[in-house]
C-alpha atoms as a PDB file:
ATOM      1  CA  UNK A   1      27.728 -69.865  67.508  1.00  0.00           C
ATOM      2  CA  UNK A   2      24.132 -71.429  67.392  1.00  0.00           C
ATOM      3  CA  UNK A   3      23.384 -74.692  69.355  1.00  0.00           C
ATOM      4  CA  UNK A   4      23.149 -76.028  65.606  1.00  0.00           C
ATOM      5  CA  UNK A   5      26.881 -75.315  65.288  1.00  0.00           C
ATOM      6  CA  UNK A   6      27.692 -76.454  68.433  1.00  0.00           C
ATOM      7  CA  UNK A   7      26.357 -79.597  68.370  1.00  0.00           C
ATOM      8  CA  UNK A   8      27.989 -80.134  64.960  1.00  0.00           C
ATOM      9  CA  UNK A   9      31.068 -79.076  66.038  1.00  0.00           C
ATOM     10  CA  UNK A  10      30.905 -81.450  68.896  1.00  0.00           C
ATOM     11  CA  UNK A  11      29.798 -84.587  67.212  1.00  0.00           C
ATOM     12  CA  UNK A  12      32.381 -83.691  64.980  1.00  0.00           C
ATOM     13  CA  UNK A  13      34.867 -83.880  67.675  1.00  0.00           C
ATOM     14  CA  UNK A  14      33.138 -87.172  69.056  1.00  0.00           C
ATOM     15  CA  UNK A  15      34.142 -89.106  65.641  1.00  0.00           C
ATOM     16  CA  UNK A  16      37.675 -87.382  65.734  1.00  0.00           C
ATOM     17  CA  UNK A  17      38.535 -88.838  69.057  1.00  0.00           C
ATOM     18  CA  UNK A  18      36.552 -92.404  68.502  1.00  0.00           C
ATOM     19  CA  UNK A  19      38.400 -92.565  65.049  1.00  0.00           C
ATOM     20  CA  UNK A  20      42.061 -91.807  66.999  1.00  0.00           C
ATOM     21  CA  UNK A  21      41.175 -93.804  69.989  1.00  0.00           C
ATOM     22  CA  UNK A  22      40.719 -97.017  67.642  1.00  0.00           C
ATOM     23  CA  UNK A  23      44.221 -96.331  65.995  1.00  0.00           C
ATOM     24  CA  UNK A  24      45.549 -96.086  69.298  1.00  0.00           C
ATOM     25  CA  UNK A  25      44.368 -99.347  69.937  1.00  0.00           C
ATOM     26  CA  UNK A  26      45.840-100.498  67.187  1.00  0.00           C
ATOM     27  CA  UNK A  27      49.333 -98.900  67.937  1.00  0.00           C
ATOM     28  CA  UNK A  28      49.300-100.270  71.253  1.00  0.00           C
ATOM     29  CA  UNK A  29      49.166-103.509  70.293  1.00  0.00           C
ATOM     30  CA  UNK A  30      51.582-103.233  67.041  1.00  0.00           C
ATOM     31  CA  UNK A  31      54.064-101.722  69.650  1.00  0.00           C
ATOM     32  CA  UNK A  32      54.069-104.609  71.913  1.00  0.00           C
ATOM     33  CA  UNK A  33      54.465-106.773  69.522  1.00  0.00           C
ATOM     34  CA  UNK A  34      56.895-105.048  67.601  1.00  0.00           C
ATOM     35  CA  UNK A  35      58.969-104.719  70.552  1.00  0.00           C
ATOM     36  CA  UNK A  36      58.564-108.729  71.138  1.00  0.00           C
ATOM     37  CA  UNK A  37      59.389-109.901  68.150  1.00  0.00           C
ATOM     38  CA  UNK A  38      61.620-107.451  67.291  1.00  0.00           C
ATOM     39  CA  UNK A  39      63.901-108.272  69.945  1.00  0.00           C
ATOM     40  CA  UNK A  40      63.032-111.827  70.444  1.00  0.00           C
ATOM     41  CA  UNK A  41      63.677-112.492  66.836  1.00  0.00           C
ATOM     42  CA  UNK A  42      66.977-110.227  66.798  1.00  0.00           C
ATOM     43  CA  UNK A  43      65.381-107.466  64.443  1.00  0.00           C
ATOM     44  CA  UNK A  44      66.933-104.206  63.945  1.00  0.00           C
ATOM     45  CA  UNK A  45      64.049-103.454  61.276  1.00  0.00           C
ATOM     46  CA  UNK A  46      61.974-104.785  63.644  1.00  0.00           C
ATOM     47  CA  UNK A  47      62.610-102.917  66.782  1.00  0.00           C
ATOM     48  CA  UNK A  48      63.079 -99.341  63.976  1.00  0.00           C
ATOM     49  CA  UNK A  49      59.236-100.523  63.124  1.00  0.00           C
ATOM     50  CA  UNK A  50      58.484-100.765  67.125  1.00  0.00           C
ATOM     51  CA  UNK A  51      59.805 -97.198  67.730  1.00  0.00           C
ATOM     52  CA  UNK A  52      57.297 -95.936  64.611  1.00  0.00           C
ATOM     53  CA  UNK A  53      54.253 -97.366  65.625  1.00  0.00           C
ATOM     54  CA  UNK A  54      54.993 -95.917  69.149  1.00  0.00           C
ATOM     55  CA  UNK A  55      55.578 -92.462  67.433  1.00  0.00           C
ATOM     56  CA  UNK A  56      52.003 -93.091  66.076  1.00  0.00           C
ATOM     57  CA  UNK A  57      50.496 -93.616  69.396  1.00  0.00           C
ATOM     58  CA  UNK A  58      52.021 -90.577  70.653  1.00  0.00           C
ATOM     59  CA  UNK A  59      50.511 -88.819  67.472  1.00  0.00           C
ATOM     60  CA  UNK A  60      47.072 -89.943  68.598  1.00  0.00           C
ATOM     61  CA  UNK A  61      47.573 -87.851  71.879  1.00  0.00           C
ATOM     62  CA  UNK A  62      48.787 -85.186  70.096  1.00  0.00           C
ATOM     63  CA  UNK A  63      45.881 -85.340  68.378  1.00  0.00           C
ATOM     64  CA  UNK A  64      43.478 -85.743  70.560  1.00  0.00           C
ATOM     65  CA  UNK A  65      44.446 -83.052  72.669  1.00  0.00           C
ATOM     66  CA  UNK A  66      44.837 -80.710  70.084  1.00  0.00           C
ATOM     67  CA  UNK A  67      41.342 -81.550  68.281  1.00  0.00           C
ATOM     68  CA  UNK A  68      39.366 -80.947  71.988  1.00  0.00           C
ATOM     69  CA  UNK A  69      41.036 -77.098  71.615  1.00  0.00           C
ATOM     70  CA  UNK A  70      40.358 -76.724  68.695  1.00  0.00           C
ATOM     71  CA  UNK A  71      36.959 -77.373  68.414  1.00  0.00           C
ATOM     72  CA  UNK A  72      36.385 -74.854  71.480  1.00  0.00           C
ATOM     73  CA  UNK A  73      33.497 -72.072  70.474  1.00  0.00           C
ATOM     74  CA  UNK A  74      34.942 -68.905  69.156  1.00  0.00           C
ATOM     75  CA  UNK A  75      35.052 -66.029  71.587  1.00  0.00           C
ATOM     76  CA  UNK A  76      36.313 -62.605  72.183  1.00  0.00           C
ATOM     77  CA  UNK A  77      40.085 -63.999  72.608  1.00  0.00           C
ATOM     78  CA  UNK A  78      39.376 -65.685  69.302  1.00  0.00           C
ATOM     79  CA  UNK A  79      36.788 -64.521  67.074  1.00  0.00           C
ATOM     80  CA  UNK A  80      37.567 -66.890  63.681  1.00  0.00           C
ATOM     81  CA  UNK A  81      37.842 -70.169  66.425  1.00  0.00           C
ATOM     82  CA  UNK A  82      40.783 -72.264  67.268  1.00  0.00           C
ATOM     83  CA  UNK A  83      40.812 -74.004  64.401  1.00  0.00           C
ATOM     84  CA  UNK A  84      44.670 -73.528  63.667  1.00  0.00           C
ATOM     85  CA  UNK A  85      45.378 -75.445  66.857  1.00  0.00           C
ATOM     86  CA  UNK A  86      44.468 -78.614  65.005  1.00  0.00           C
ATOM     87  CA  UNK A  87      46.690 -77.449  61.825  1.00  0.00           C
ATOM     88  CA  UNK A  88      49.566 -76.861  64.405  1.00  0.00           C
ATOM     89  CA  UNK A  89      48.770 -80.592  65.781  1.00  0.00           C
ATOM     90  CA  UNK A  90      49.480 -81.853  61.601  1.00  0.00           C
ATOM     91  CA  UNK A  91      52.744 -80.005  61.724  1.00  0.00           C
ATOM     92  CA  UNK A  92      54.288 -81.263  65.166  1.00  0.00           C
ATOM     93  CA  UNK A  93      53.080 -84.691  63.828  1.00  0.00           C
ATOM     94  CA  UNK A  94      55.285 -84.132  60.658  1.00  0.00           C
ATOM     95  CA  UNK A  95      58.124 -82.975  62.869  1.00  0.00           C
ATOM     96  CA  UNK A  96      58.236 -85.885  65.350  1.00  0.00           C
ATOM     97  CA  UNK A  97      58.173 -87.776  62.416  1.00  0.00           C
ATOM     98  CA  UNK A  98      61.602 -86.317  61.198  1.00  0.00           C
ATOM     99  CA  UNK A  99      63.035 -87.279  64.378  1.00  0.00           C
ATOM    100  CA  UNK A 100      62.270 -90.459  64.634  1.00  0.00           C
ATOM    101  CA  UNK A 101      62.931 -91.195  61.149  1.00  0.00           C
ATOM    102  CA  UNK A 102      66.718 -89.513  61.864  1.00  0.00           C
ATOM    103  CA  UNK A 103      67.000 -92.066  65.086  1.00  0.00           C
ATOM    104  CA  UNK A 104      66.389 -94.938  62.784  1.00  0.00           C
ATOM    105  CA  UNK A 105      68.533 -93.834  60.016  1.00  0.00           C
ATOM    106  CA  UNK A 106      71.228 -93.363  61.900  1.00  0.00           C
ATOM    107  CA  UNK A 107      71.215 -96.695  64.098  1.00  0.00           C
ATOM    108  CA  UNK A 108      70.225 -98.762  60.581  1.00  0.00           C
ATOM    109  CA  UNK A 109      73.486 -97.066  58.820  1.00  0.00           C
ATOM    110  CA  UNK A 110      75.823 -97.767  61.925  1.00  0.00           C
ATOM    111  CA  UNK A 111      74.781-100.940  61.428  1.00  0.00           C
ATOM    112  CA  UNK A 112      75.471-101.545  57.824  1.00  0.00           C
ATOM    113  CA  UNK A 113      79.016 -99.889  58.500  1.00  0.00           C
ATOM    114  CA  UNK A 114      79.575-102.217  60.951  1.00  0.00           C
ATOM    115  CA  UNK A 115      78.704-105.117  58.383  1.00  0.00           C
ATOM    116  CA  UNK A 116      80.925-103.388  55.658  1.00  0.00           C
ATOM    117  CA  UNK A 117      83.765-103.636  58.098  1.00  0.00           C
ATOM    118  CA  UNK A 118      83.430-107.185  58.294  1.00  0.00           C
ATOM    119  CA  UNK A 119      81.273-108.136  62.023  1.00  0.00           C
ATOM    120  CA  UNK A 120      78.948-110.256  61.314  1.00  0.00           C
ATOM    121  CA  UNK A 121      75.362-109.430  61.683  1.00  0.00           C
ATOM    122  CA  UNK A 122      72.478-111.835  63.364  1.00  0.00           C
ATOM    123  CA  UNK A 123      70.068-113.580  61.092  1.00  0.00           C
ATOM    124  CA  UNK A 124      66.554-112.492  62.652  1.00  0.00           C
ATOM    125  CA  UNK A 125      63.757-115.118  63.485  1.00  0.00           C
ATOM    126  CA  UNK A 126      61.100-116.099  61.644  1.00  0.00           C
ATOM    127  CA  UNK A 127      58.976-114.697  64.547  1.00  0.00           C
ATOM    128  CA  UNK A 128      59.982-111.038  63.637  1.00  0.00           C
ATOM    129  CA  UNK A 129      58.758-112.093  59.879  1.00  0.00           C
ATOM    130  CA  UNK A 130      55.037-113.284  60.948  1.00  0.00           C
ATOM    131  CA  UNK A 131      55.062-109.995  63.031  1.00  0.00           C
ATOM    132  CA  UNK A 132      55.841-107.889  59.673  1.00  0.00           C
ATOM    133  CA  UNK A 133      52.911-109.894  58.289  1.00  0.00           C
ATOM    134  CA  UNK A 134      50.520-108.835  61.051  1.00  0.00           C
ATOM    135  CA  UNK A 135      52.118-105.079  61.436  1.00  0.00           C
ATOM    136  CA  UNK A 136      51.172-104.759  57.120  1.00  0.00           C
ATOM    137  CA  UNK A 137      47.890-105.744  57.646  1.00  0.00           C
ATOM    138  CA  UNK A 138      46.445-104.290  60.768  1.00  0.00           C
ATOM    139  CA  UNK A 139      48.090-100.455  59.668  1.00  0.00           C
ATOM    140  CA  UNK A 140      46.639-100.984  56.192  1.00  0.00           C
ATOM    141  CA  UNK A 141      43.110-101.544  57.169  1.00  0.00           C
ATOM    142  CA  UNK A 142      43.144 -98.424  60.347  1.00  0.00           C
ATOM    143  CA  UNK A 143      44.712 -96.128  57.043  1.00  0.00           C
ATOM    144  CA  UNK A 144      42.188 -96.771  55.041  1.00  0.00           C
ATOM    145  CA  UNK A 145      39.320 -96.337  57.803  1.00  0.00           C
ATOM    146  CA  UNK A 146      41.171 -92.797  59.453  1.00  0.00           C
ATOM    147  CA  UNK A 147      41.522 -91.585  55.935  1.00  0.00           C
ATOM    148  CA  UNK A 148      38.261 -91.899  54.979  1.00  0.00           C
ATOM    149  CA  UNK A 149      36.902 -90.438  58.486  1.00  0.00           C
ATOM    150  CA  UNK A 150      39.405 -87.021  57.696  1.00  0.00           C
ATOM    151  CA  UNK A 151      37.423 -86.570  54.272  1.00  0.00           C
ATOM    152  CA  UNK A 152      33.997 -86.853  55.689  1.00  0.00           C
ATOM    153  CA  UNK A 153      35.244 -84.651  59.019  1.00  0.00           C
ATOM    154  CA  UNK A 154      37.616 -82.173  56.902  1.00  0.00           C
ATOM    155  CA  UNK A 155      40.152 -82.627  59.339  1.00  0.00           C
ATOM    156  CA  UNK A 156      43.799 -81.808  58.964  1.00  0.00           C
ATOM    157  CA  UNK A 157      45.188 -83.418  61.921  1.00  0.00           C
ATOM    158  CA  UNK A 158      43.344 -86.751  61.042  1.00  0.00           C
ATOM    159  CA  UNK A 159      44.481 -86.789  57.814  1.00  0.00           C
ATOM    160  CA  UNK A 160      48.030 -86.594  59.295  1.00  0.00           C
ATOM    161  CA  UNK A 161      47.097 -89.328  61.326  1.00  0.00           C
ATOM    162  CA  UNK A 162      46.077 -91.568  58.851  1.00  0.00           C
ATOM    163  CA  UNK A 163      49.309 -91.053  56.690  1.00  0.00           C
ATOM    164  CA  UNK A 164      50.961 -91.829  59.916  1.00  0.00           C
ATOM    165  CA  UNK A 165      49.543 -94.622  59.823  1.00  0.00           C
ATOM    166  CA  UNK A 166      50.138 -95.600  56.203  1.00  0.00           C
ATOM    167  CA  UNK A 167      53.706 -94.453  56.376  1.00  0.00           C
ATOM    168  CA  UNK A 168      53.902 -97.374  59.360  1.00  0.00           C
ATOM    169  CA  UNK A 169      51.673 -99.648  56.481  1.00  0.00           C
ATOM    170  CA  UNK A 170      54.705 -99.337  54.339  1.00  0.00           C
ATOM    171  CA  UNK A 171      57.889 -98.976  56.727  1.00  0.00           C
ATOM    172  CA  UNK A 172      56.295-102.774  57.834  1.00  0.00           C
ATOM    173  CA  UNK A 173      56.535-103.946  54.184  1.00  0.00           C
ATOM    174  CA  UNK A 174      60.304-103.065  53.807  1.00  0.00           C
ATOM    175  CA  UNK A 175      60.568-104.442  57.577  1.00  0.00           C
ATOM    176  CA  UNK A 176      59.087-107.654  55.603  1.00  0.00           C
ATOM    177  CA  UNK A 177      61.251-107.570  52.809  1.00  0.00           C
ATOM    178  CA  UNK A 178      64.152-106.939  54.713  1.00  0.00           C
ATOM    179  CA  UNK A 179      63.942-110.165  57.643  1.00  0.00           C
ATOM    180  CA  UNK A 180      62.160-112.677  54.351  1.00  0.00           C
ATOM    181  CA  UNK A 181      65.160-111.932  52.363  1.00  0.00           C
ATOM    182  CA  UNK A 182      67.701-111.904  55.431  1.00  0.00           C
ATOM    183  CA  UNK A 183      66.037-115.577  56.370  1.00  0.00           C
ATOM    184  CA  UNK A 184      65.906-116.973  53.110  1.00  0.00           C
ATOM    185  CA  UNK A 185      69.545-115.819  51.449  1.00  0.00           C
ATOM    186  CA  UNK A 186      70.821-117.160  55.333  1.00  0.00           C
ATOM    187  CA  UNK A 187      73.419-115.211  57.885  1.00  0.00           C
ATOM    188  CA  UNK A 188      76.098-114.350  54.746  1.00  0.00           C
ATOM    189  CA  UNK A 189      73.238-111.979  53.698  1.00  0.00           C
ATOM    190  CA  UNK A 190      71.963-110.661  57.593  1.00  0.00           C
ATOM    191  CA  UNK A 191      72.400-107.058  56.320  1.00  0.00           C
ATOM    192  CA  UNK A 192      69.667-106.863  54.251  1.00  0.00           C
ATOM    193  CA  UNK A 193      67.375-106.330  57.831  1.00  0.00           C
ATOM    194  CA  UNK A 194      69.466-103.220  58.756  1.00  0.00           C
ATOM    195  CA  UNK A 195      69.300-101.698  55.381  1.00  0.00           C
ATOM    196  CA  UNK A 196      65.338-102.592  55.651  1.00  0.00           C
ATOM    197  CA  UNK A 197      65.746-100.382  58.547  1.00  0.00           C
ATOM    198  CA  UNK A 198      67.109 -97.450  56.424  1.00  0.00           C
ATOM    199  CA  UNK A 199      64.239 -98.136  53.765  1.00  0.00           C
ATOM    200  CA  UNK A 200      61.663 -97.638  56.736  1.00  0.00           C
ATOM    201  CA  UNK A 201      63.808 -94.048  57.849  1.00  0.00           C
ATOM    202  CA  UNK A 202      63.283 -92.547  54.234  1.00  0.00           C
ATOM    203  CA  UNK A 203      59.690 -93.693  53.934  1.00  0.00           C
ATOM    204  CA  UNK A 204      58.766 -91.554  57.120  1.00  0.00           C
ATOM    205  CA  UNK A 205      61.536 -88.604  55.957  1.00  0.00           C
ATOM    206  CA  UNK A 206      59.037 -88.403  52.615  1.00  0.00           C
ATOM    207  CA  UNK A 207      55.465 -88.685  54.579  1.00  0.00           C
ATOM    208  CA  UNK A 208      56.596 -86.243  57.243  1.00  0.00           C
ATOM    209  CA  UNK A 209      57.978 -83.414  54.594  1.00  0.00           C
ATOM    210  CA  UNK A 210      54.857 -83.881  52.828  1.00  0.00           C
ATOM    211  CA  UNK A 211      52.749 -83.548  55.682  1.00  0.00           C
ATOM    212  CA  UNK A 212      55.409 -80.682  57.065  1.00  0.00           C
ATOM    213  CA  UNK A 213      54.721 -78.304  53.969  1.00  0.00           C
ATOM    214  CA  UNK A 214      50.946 -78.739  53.835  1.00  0.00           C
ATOM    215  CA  UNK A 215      50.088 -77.554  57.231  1.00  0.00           C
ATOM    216  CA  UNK A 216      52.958 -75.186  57.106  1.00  0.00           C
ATOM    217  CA  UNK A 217      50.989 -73.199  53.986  1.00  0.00           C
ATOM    218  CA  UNK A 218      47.747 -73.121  56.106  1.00  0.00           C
ATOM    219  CA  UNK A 219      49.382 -71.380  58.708  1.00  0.00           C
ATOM    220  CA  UNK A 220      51.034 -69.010  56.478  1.00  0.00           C
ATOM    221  CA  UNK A 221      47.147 -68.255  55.074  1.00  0.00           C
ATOM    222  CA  UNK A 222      47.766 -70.072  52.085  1.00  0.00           C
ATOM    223  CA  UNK A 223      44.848 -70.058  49.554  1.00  0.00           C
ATOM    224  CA  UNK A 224      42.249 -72.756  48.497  1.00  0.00           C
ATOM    225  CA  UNK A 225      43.273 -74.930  45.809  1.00  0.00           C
ATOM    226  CA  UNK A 226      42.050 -73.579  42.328  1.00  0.00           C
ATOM    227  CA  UNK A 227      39.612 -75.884  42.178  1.00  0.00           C
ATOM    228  CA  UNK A 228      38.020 -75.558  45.410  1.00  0.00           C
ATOM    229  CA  UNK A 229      38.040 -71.346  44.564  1.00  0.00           C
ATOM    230  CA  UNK A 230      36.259 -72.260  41.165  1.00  0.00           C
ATOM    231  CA  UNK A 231      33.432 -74.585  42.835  1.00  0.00           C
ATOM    232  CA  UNK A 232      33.193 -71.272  45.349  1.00  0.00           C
ATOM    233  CA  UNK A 233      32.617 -68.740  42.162  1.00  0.00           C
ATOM    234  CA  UNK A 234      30.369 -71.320  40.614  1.00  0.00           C
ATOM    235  CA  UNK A 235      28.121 -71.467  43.701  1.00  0.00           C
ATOM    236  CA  UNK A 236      27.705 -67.601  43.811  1.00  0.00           C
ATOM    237  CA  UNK A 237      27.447 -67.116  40.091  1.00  0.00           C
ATOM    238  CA  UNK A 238      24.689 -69.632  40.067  1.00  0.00           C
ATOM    239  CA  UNK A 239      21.898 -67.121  41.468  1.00  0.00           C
ATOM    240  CA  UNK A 240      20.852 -65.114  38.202  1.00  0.00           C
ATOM    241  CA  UNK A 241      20.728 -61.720  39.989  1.00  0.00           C
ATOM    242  CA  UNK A 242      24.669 -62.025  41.316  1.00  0.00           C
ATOM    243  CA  UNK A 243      26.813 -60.461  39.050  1.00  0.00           C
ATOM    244  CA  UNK A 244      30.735 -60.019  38.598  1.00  0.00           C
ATOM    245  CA  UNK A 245      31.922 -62.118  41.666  1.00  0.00           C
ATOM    246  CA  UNK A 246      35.331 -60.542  42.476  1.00  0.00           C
ATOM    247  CA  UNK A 247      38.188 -59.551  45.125  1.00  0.00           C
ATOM    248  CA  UNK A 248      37.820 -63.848  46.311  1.00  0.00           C
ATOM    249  CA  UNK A 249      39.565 -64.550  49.535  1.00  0.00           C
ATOM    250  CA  UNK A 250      39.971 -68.154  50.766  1.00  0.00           C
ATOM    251  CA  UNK A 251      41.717 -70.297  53.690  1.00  0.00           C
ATOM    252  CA  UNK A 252      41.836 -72.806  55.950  1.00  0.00           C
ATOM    253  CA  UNK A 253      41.084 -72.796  59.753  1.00  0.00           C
ATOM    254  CA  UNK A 254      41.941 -76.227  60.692  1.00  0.00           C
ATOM    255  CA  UNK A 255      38.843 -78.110  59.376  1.00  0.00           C
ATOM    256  CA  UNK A 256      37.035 -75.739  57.948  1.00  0.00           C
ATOM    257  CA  UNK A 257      37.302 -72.175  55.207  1.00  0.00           C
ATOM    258  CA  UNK A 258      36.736 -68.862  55.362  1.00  0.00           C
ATOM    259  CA  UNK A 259      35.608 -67.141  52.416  1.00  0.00           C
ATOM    260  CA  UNK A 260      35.785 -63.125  51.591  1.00  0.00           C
ATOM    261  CA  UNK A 261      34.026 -62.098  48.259  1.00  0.00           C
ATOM    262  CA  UNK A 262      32.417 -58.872  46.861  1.00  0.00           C
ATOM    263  CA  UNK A 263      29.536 -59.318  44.652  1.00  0.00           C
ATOM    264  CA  UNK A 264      27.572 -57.251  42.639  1.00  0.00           C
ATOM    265  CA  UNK A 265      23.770 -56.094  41.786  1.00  0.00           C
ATOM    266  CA  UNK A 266      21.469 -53.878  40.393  1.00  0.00           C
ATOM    267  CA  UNK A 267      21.537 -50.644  42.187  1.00  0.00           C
ATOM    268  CA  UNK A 268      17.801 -50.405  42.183  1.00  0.00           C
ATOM    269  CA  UNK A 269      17.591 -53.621  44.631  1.00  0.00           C
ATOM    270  CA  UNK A 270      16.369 -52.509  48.075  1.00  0.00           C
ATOM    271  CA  UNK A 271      18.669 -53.366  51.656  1.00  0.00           C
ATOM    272  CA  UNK A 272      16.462 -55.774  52.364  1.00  0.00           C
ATOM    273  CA  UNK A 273      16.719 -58.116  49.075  1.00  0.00           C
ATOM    274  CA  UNK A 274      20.329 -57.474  48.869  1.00  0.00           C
ATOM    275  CA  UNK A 275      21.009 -58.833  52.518  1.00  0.00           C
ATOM    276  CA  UNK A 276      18.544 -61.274  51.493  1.00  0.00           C
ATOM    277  CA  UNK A 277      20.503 -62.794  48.733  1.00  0.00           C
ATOM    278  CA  UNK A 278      24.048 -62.767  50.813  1.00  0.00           C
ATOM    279  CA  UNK A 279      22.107 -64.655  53.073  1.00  0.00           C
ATOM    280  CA  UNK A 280      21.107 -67.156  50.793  1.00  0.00           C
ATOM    281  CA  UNK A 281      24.457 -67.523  49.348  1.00  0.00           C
ATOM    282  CA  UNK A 282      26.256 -67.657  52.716  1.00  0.00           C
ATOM    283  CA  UNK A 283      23.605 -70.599  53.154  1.00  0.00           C
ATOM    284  CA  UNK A 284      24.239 -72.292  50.059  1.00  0.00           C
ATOM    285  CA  UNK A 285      28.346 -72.210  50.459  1.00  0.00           C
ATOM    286  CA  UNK A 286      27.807 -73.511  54.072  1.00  0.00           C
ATOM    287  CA  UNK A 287      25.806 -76.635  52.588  1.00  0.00           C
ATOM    288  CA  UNK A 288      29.023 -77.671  50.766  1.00  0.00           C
ATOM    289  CA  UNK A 289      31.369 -76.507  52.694  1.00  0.00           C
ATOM    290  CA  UNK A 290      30.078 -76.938  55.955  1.00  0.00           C
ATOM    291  CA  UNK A 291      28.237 -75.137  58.992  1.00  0.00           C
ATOM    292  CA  UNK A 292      31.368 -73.385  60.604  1.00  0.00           C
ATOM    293  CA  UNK A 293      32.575 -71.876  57.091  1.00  0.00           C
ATOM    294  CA  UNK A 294      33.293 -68.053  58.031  1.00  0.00           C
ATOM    295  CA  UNK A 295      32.036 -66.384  55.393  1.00  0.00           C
ATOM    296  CA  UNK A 296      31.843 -62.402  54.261  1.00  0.00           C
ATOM    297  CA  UNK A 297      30.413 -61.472  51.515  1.00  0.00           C
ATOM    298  CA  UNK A 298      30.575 -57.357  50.440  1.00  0.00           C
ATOM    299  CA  UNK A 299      27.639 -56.107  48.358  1.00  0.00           C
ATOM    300  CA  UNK A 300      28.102 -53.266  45.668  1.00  0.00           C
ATOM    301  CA  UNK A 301      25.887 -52.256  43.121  1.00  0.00           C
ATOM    302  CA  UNK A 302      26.404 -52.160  39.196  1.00  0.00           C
ATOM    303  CA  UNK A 303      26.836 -48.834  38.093  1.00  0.00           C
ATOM    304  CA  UNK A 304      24.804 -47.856  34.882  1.00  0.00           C
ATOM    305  CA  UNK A 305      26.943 -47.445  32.641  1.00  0.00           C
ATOM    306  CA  UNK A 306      28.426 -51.120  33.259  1.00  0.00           C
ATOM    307  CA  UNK A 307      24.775 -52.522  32.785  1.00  0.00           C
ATOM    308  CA  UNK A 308      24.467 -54.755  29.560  1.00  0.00           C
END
């Protein structure tokens, strides 16, 4: 790797962790006061939303930690990088996210039962309410800002992160809907916070199965989407003497491709020009796709009977 590469690579991982480090700010204080007004204002949908935005601070460690290996030089031991580390990172996100969404299920449905069978539930506080409010508005604004940093960065595990953080965006709007309607229908209708709570457990149960089978298809090699494959064959069709690109090979390696193709040219061109113009499309792929795009590209030359 060239000290070009490297120092991509790291500033790369600079924004990563300044991006995740901000969101764990934000968790931090969404937790606390979760937790406060969740249990000040007699919340079960509350105290479900605590326990998610303390999953999400968890995820930033995971994250974090997980980036730093990632974005480790390759080497011997490794020779395509450690770029799957951070894919692996997206996948235990989407699987602590099952888990917690089953703990909150659970205790939001025992509660229900419980209402069902005629115990009567507590009206929560209009203190848990105003902390919905906040909860909405802070995890809206750090989804939109993480999301938009994973786009420019290519980055799997903060694009996880930032639907962690939307999923907690919009478990905190049926944690609002739940305690406003609980408050304003009065105690008779007090179950409408626990089943709040359920609403939260199934919007994490979607995110995290959606998250789950993305990264689970980049470790199993999946291919590029179609489109990404037909920007590839429009980049190396675009030099005039490059002719039948075939045999195309894509994946992902945590933030970045790899891309296998066999070309064809004249059989007249010499070593030199031919190396020449892999170079130049190896260049011209790593422009758009990035600098750490692994790349081969196999050279054979038209035959002459196949020449036009």
């Amino acid at each position: 790797m060239n000290e070009n590469t490297q120092n991509t690579t790291r500033q790369r991982e600079k924004e990563i962790d300044q991006v995740t480090l901000l969101g764990s700010l934000v968790n931090i204080i969404l937790t606390v006061l979760k937790f406060g007004v969740g249990i000040a204002g007699r919340s079960s949908a509350m105290v479900a939303d605590a326990i998610h935005s303390l999953s999400d601070l968890l995820t930033d460690v995971v994250v974090l930690i997980f980036v730093h290996i990632g974005s480790k030089p390759s080497d011997k031991k490794y020779d395509y990088g450690r770029g799957k580390f951070e894919t692996l990172a997206s996948a235990l996100v989407g699987m602590l996210l099952l888990v917690v969404a089953g703990g909150i299920l659970y205790h939001g449905a025992a509660q229900t039962y419980s209402w069902l069978k005629g115990n009567p539930l507590p009206k929560p506080g209009t203190i848990a309410l105003w902390g919905a409010v906040a909860s909405v508005i802070l995890k809206e604004i750090i989804y939109r800002y993480t999301l938009a940093k994973s786009k420019k960065l290519h980055s799997p595990a903060l694009e996880a992160n930032a639907w962690h953080h939307r999923s907690d965006a919009l478990s905190s709007v049926a944690t609002l809907l739940g305690i406003g309607g609980a408050i304003l229908l009065g105690e008779r209708w007090s179950v409408l916070d626990p089943i709040a709570s359920v609403v939260v457990g199934c919007f994490i149960v979607r995110v995290a199965w959606k998250l789950l089978g993305k990264n689970f298809r980049d470790l199993m090699e999946a291919s590029l989407p179609e489109e990404t494959e037909a920007e590839i064959l429009s980049i190396v069709t675009s030099f005039p003497d490059v002719q039948d690109p075939h045999n195309l090979k894509t994946r992902r390696i945590g933030g970045h491709y790899a891309i296998e193709i066999h070309i064809r040219m004249d059989g007249k061109t010499s070593l030199l020009d031919s190396h020449s113009r892999a170079h130049d499309i190896e260049k011209a792929l790593r422009e758009r796709f990035g600098a750490d795009t692994h790349i081969t590209i196999h050279v054979e030359p038209v035959k002459p009977s196949e020449k036009h």
